[in-house]
C-alpha atoms as a PDB file:
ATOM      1  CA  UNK A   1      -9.041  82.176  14.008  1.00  0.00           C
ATOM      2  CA  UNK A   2     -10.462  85.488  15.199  1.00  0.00           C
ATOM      3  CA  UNK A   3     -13.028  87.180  13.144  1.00  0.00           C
ATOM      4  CA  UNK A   4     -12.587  90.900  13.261  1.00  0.00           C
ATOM      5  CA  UNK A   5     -16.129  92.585  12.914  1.00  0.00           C
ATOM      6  CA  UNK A   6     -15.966  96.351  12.748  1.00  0.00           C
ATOM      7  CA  UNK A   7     -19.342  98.063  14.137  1.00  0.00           C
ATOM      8  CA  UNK A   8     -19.304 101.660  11.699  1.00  0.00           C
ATOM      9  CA  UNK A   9     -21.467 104.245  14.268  1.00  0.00           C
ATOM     10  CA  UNK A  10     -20.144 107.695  15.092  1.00  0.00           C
ATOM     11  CA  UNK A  11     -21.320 107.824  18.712  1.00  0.00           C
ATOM     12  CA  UNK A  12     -19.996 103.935  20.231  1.00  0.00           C
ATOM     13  CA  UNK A  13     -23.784 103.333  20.892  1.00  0.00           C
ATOM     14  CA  UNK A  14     -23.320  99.888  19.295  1.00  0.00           C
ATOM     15  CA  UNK A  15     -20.442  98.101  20.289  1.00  0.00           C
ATOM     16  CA  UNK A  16     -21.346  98.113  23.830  1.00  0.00           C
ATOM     17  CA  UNK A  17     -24.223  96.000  22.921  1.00  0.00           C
ATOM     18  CA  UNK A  18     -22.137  93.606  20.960  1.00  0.00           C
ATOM     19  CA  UNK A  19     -19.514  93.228  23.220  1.00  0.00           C
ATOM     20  CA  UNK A  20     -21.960  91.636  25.752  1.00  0.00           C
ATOM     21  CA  UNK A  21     -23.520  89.703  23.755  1.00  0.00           C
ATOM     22  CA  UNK A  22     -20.626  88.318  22.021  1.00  0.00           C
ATOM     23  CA  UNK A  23     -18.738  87.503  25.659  1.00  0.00           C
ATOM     24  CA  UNK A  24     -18.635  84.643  25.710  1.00  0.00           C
ATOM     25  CA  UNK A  25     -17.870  83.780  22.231  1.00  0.00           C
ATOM     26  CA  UNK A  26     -13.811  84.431  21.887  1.00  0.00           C
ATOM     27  CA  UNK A  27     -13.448  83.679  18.456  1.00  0.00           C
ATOM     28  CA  UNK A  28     -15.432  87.213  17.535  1.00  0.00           C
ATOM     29  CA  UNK A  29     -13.204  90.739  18.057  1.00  0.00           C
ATOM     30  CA  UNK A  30     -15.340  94.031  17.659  1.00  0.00           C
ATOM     31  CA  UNK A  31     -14.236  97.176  16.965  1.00  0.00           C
ATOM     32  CA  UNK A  32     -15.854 100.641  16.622  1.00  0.00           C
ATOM     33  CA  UNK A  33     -15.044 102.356  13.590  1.00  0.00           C
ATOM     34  CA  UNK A  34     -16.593 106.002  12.838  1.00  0.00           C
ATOM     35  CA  UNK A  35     -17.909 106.885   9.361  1.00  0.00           C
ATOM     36  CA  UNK A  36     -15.055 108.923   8.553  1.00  0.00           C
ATOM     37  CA  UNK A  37     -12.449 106.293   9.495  1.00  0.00           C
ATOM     38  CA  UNK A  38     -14.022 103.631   7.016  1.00  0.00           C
ATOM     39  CA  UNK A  39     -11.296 103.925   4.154  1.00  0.00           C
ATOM     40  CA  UNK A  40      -9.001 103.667   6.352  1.00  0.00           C
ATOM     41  CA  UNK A  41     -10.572 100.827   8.223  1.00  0.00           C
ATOM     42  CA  UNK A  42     -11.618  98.946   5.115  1.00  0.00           C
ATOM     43  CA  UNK A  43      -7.602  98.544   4.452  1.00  0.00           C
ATOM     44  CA  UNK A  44      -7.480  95.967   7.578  1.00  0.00           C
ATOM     45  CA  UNK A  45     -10.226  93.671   5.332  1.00  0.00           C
ATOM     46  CA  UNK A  46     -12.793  92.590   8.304  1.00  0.00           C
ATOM     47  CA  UNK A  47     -14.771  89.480   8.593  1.00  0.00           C
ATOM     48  CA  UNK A  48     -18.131  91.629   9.041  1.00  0.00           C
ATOM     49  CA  UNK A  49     -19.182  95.136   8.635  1.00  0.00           C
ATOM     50  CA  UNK A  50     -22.492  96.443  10.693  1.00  0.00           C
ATOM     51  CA  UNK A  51     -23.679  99.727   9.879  1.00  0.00           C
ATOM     52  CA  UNK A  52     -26.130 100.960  12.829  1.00  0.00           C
ATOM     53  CA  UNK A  53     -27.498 103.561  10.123  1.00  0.00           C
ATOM     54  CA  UNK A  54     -28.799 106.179  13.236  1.00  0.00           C
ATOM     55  CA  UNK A  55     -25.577 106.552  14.404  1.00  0.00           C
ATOM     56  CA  UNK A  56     -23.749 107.736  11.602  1.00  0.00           C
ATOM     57  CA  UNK A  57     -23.548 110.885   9.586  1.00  0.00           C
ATOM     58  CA  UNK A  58     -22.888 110.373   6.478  1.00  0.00           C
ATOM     59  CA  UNK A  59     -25.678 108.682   3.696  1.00  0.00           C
ATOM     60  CA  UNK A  60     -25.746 105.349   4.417  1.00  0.00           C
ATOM     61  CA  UNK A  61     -26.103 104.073   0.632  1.00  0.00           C
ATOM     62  CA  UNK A  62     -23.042 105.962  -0.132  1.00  0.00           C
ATOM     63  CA  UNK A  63     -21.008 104.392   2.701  1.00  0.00           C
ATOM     64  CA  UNK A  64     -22.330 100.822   1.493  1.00  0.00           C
ATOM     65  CA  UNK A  65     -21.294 101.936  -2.278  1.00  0.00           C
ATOM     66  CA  UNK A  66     -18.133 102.746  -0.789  1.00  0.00           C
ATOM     67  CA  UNK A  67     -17.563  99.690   0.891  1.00  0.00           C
ATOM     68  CA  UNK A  68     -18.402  97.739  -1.953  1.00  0.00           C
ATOM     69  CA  UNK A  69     -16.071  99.266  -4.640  1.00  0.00           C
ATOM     70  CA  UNK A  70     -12.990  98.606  -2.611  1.00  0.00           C
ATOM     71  CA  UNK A  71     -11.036  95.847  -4.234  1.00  0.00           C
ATOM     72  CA  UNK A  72     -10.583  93.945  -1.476  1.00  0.00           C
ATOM     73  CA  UNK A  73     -13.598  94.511   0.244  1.00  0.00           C
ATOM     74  CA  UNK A  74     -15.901  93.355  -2.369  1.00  0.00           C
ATOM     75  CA  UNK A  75     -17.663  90.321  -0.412  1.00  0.00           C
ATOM     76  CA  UNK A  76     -17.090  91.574   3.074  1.00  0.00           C
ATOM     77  CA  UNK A  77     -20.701  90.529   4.324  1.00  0.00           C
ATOM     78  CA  UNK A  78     -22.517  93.632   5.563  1.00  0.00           C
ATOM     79  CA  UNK A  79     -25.316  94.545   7.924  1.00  0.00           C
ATOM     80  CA  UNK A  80     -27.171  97.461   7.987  1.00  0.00           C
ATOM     81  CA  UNK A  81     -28.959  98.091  11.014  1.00  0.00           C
ATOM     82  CA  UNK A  82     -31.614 100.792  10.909  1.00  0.00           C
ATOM     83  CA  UNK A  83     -34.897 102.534  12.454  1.00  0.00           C
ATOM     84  CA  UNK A  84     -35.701 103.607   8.916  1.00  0.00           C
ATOM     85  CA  UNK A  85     -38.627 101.152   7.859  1.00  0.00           C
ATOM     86  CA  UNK A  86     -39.404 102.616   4.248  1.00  0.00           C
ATOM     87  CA  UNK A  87     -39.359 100.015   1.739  1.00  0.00           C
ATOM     88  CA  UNK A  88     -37.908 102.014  -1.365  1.00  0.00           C
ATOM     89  CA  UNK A  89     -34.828 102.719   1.481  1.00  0.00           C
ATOM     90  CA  UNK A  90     -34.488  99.600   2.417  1.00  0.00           C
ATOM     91  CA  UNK A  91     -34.575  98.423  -1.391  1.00  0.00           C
ATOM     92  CA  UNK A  92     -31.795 101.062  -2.716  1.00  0.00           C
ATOM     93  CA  UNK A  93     -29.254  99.752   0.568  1.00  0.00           C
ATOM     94  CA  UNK A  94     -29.721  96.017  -0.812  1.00  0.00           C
ATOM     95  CA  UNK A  95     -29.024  97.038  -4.444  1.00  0.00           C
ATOM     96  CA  UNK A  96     -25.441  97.977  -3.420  1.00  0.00           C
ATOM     97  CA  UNK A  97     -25.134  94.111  -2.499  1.00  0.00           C
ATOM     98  CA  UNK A  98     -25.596  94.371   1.604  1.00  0.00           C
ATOM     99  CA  UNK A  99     -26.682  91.545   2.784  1.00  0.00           C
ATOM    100  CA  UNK A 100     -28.633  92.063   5.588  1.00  0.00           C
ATOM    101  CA  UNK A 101     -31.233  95.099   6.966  1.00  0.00           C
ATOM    102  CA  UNK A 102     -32.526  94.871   9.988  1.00  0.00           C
ATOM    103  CA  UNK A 103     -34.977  96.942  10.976  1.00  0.00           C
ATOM    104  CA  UNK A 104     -34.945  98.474  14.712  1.00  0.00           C
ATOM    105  CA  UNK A 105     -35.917  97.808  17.798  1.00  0.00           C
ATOM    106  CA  UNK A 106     -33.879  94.743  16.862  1.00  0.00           C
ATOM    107  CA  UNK A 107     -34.646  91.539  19.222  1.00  0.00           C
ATOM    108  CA  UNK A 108     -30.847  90.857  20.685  1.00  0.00           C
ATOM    109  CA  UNK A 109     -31.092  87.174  19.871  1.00  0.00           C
ATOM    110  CA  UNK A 110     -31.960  87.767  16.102  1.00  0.00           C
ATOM    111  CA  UNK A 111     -29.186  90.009  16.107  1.00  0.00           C
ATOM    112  CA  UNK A 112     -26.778  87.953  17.913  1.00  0.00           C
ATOM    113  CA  UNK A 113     -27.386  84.336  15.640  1.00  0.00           C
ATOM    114  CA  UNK A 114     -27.474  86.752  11.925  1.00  0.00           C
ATOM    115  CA  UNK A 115     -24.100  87.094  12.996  1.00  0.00           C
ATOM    116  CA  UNK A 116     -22.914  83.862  14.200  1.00  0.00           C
ATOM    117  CA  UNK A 117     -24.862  82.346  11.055  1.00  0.00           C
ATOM    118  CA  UNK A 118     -23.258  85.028   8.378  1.00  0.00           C
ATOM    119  CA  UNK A 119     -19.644  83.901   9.636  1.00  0.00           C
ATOM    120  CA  UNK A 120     -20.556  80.146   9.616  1.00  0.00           C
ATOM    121  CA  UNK A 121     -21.366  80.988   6.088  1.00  0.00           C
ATOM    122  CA  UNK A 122     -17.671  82.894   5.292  1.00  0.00           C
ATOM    123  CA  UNK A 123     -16.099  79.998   6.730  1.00  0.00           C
ATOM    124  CA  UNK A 124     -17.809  77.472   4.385  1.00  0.00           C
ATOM    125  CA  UNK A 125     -17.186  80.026   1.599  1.00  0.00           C
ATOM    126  CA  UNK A 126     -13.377  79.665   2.791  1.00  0.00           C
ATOM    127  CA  UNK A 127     -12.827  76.110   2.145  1.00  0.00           C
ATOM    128  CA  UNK A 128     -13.842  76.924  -1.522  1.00  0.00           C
ATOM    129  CA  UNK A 129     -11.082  77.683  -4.222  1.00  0.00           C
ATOM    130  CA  UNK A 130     -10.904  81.530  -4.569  1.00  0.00           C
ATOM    131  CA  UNK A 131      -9.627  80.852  -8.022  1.00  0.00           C
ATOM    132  CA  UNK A 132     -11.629  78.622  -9.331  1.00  0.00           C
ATOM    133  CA  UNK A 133     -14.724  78.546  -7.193  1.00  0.00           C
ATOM    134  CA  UNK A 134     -14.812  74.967  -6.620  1.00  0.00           C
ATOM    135  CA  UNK A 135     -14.970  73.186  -3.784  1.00  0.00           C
ATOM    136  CA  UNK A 136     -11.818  72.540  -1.657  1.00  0.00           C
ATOM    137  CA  UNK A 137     -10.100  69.764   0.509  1.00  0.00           C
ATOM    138  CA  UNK A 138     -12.823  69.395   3.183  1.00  0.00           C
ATOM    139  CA  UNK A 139     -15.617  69.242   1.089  1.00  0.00           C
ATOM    140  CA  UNK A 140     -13.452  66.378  -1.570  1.00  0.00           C
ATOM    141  CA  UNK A 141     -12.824  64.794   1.631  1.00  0.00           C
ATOM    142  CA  UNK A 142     -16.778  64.937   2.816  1.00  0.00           C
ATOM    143  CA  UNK A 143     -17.783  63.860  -1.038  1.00  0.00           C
ATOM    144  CA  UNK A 144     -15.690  60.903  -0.618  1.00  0.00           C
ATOM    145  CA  UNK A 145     -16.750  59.414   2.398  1.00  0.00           C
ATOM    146  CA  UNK A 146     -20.220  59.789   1.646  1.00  0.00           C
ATOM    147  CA  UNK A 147     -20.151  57.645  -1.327  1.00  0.00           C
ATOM    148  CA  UNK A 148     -17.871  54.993   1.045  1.00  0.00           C
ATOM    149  CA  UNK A 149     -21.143  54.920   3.511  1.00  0.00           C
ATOM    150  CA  UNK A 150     -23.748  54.629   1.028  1.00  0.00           C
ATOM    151  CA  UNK A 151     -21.807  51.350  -0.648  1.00  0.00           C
ATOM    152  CA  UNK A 152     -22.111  52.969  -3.947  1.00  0.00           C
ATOM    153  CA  UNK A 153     -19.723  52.117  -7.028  1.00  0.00           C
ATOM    154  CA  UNK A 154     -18.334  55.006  -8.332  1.00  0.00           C
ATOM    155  CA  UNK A 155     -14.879  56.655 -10.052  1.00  0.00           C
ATOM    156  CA  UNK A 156     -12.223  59.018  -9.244  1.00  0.00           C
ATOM    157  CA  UNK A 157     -10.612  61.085 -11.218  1.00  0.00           C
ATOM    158  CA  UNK A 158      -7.652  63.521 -10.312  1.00  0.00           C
ATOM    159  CA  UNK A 159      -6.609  65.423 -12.922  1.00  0.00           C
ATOM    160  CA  UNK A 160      -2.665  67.404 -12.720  1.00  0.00           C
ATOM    161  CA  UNK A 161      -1.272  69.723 -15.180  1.00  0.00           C
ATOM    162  CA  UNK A 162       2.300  68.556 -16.698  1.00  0.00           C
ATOM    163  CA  UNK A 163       4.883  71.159 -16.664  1.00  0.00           C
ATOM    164  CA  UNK A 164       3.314  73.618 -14.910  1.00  0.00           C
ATOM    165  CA  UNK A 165       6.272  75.388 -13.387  1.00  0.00           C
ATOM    166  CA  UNK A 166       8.159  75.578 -16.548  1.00  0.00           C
ATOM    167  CA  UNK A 167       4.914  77.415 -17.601  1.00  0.00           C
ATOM    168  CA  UNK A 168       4.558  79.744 -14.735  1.00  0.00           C
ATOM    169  CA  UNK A 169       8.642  80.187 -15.019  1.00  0.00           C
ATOM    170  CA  UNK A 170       8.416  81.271 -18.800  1.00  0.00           C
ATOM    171  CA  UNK A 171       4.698  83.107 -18.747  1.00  0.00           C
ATOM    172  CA  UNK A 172       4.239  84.210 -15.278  1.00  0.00           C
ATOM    173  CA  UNK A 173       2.085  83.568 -12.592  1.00  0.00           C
ATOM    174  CA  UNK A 174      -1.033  85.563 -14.014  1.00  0.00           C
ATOM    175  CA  UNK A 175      -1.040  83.539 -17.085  1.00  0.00           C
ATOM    176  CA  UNK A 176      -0.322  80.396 -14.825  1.00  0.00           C
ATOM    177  CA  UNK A 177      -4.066  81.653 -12.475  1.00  0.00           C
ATOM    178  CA  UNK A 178      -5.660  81.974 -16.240  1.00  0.00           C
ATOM    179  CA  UNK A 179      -4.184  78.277 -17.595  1.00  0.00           C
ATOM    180  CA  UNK A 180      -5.600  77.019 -13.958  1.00  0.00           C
ATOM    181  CA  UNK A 181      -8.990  78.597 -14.414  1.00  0.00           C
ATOM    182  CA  UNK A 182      -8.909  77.336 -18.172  1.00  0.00           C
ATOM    183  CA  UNK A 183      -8.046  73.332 -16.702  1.00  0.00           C
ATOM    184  CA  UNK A 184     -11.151  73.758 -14.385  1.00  0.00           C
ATOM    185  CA  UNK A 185     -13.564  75.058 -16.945  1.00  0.00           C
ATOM    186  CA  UNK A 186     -12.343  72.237 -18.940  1.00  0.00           C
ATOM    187  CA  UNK A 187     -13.497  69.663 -16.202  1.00  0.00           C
ATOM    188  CA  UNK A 188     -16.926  71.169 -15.527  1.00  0.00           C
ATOM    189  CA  UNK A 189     -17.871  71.472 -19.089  1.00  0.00           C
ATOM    190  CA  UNK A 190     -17.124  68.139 -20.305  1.00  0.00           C
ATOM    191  CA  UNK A 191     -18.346  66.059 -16.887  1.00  0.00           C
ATOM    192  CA  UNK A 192     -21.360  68.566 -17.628  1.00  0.00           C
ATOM    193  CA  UNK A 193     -21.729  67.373 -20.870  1.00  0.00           C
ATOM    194  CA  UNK A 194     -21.243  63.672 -20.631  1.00  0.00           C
ATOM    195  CA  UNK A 195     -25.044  63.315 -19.200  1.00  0.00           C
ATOM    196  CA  UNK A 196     -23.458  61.455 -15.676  1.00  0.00           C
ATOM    197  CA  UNK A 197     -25.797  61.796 -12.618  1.00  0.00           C
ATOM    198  CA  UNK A 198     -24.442  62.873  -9.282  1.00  0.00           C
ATOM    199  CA  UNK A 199     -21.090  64.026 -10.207  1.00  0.00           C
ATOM    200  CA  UNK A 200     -18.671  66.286  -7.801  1.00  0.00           C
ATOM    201  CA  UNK A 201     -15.772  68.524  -9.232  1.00  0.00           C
ATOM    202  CA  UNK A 202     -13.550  70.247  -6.629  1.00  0.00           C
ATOM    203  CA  UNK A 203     -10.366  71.749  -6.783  1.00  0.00           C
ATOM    204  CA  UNK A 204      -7.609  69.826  -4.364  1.00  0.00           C
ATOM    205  CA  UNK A 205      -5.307  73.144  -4.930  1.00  0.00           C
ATOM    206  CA  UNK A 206      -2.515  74.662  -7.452  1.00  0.00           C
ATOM    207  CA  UNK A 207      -2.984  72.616 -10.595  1.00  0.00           C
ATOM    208  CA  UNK A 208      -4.288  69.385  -9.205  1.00  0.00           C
ATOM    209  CA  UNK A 209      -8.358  68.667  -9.431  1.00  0.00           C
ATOM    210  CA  UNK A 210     -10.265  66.142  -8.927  1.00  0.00           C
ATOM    211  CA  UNK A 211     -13.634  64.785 -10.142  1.00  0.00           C
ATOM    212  CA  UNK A 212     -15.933  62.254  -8.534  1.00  0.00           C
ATOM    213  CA  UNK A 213     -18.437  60.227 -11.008  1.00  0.00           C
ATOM    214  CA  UNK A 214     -21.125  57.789 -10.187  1.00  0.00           C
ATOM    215  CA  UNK A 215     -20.624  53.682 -11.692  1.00  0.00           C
ATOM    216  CA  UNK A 216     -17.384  52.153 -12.831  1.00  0.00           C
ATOM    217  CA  UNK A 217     -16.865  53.310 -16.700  1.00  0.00           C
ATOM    218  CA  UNK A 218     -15.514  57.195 -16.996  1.00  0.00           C
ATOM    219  CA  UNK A 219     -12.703  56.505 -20.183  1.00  0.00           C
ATOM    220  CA  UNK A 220     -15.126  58.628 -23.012  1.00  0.00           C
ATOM    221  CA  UNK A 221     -15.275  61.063 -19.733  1.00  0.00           C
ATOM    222  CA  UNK A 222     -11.358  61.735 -19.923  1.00  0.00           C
ATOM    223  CA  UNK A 223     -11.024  61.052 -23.434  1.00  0.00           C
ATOM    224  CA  UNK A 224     -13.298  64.111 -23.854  1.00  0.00           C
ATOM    225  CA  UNK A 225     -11.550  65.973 -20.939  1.00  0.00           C
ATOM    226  CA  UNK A 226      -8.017  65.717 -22.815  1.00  0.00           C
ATOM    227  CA  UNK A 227      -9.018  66.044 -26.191  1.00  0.00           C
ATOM    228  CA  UNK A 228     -10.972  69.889 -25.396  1.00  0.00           C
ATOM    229  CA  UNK A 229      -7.993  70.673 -23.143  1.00  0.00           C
ATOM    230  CA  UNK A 230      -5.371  70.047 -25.976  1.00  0.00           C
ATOM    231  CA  UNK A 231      -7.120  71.883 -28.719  1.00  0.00           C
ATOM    232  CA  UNK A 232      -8.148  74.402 -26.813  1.00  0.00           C
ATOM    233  CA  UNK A 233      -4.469  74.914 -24.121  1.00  0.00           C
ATOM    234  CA  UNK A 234      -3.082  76.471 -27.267  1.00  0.00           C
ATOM    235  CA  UNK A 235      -4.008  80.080 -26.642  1.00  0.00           C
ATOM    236  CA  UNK A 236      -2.386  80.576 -23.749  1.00  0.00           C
ATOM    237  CA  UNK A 237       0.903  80.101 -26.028  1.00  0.00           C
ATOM    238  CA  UNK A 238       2.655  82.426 -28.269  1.00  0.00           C
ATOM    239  CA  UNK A 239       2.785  81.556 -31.646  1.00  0.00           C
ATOM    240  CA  UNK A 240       6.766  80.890 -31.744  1.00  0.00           C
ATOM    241  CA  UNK A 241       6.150  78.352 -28.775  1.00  0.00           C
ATOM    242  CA  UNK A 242       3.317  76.599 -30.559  1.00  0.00           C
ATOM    243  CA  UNK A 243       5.561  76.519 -33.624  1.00  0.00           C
ATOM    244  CA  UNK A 244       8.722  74.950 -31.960  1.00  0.00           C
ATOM    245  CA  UNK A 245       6.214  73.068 -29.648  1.00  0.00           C
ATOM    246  CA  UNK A 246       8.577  73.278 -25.950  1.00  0.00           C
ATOM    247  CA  UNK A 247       9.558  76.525 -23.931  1.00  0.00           C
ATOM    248  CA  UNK A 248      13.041  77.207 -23.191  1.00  0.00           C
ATOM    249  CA  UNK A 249      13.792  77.486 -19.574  1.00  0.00           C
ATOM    250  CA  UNK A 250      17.122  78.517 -17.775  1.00  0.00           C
ATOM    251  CA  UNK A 251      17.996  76.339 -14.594  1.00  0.00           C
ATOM    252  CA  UNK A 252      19.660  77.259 -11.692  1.00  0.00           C
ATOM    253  CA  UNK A 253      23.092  77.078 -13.374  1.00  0.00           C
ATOM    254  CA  UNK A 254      21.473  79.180 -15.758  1.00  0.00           C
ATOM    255  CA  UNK A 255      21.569  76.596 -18.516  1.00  0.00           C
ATOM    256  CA  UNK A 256      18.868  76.779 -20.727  1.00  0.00           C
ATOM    257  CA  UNK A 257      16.497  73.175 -20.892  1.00  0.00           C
ATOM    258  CA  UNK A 258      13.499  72.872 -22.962  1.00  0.00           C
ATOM    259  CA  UNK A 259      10.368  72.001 -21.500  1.00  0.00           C
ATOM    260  CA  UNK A 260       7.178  70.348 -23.708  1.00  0.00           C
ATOM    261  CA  UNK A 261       4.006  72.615 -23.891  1.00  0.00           C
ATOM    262  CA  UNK A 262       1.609  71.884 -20.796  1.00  0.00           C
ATOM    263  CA  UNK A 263      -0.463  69.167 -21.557  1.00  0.00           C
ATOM    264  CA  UNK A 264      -2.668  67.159 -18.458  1.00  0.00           C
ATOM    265  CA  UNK A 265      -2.451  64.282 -16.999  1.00  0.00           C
ATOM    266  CA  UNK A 266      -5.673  62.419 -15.400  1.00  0.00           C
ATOM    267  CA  UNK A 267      -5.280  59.219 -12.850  1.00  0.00           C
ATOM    268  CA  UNK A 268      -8.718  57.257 -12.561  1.00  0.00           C
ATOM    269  CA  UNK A 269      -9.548  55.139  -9.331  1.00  0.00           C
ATOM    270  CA  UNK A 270     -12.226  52.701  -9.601  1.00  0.00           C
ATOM    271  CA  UNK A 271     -14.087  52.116  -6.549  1.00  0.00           C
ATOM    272  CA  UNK A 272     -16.227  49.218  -7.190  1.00  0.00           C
ATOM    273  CA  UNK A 273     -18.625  48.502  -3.626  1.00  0.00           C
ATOM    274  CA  UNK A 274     -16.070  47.505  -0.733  1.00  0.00           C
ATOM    275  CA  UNK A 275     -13.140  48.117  -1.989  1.00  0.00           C
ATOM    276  CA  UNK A 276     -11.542  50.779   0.286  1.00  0.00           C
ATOM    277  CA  UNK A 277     -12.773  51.756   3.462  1.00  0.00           C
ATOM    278  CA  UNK A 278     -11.415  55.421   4.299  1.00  0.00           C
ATOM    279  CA  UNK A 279     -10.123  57.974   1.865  1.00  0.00           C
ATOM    280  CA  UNK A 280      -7.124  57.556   2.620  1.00  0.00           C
ATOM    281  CA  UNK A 281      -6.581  53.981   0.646  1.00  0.00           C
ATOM    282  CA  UNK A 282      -8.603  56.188  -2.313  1.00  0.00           C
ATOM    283  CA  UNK A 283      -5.831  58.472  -2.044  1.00  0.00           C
ATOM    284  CA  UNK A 284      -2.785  56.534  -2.796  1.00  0.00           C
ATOM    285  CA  UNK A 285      -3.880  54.891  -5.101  1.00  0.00           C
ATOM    286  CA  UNK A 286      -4.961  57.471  -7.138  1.00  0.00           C
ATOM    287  CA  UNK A 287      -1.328  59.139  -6.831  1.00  0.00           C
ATOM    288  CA  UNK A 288      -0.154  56.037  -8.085  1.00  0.00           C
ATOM    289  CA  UNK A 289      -2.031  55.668 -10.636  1.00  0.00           C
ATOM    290  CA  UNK A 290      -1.760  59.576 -11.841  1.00  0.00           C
ATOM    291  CA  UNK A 291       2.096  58.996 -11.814  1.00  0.00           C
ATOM    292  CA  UNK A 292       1.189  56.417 -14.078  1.00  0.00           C
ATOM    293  CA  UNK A 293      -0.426  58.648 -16.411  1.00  0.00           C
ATOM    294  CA  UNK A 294       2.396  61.422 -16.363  1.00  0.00           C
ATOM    295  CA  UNK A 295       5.062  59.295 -16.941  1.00  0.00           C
ATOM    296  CA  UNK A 296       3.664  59.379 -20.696  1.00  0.00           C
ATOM    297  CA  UNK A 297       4.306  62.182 -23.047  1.00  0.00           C
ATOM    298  CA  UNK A 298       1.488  64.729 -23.684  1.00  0.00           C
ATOM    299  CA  UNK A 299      -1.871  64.390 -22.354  1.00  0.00           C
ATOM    300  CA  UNK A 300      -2.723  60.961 -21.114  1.00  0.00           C
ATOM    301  CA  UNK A 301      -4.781  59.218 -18.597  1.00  0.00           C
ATOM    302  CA  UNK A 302      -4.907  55.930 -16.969  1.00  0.00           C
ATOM    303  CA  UNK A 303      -7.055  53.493 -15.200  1.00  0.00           C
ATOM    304  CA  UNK A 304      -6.220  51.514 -11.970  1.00  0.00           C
ATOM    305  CA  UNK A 305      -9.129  48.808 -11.634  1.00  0.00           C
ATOM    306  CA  UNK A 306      -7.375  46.286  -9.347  1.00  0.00           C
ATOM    307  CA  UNK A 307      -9.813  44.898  -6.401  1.00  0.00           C
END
């Protein structure tokens, strides 16, 4: 994937520079963007904004406030680079949330690896849910293995939302982001509570999570998990839905089928010291074993402990 980095400078005194160092890196694209182009640039999103703060004429804190009140520019990563070495300058540019000043004559090489180290950074920050903030596939996948190498018993538990679509069908999809964020401060705060050492959460996407405890017991764990989610599911729920206790969807044939209210459903692997050998054996088992638990009414979990 190509990481567009725009270089903001009114005179194309930069770009030049970054070009040849960057040559032989083909994943980077620069582009020179002058001060009074930024809105309009800022609409493309880049990967990277530097600022060479000499070059432009416009107040540079006002461009970086600028930059960091568009909506969808909020955590574009940006660089100020600038001859200007007072500190109270250099303070008031990094209170509007830039993330790097560097102060000229700037070494090439420092320059050139800020760069390559900032996007190494947005591409870890990538893999993590946007919604929830928790870690995503790769780093579940990473979590897993590790505790495979180090011969260490532990437990798995992936965690699904039951009628989800119905949900997202009847409430929309806002609501359905808010009942998702809701399911994963659920998780945290109860394997946060429960006093377990070493414990991973992450978020495998849509309304499926899983959590990753250390030793071979974890049923107060999703006792705990289920009984906050249920009492606490309920505002997200209108009153005449609570009361009746199912929402009313229509199908495709526009029939109208009742749905119970979202509840969650948790599947629990137990890997006790050489049972699998790859996450991949972790894997289907623990879909088995969360069809298990959904194929019971309401909130439910179960426990596969075969060896």
């Amino acid at each position: 994937m190509v990481q567009e980095i725009y270089i903001i400078d009114d005179d194309d005194s930069s770009i030049v520079i970054f070009r040849e160092l960057f040559k032989n890196d083909k994943e980077f694209k620069f582009i020179s963007v002058k001060s009074e182009q930024i809105d309009i640039a800022l609409k493309n999103i880049p990967s990277l904004i530097v600022i060479n703060e000499d070059a432009i004429n416009i107040d540079v804190v006002e461009l970086c406030r600028r930059i960091r009140k568009d909506e969808d520019n909020t955590i574009t990563p940006v660089i100020v680079v600038s001859s200007n070495s007072n500190r109270e300058h250099r303070i008031r540019i990094l209170q509007e949330s830039v993330e790097y000043y560097i102060k000229k004559p700037v070494d090439e090489y420092y320059l050139y690896y800020t760069v390559k180290n900032v996007n190494r950074l947005l591409t870890s920050n990538r893999r993590m849910s946007p919604l929830t903030g928790l870690p995503g596939n790769v780093q579940i996948h990473a979590e897993l293995k590790k505790r495979i190498l180090r011969k260490e018993p532990f437990c798995v538990l992936y965690l699904d939302l039951d009628n989800f679509k119905a949900y997202n069908d009847v409430y929309g999809f806002l609501k359905g982001d808010q009942i998702i964020e809701f399911t994963a401060d659920t998780i945290i705060k109860c394997v946060h509570e429960s006093g377990m050492e070493d414990t991973f959460i992450g978020h495998i996407g849509g309304d499926d999570f899983v959590a990753i405890v250390s030793g071979l017991t974890c049923e107060k764990l999703c006792q705990n998990i289920l009984a906050y989610f249920d009492e606490n599911v309920k505002r997200y729920f209108t009153d005449e839905d609570l009361e009746k206790g199912y929402i009313e969807v229509a199908n495709r044939k526009g029939i109208i089928e009742q749905f119970p209210l979202t509840s969650l459903s948790i599947g629990v692997v137990v890997a006790d010291v050489g049972r699998f050998e790859n996450i991949l054996e972790i894997g289907e088992i623990g879909a088995q074993v969360k069809h298990a638990a959904k194929s019971v009414m309401g909130s439910s979990y179960a426990v596969d402990r075969r060896r």
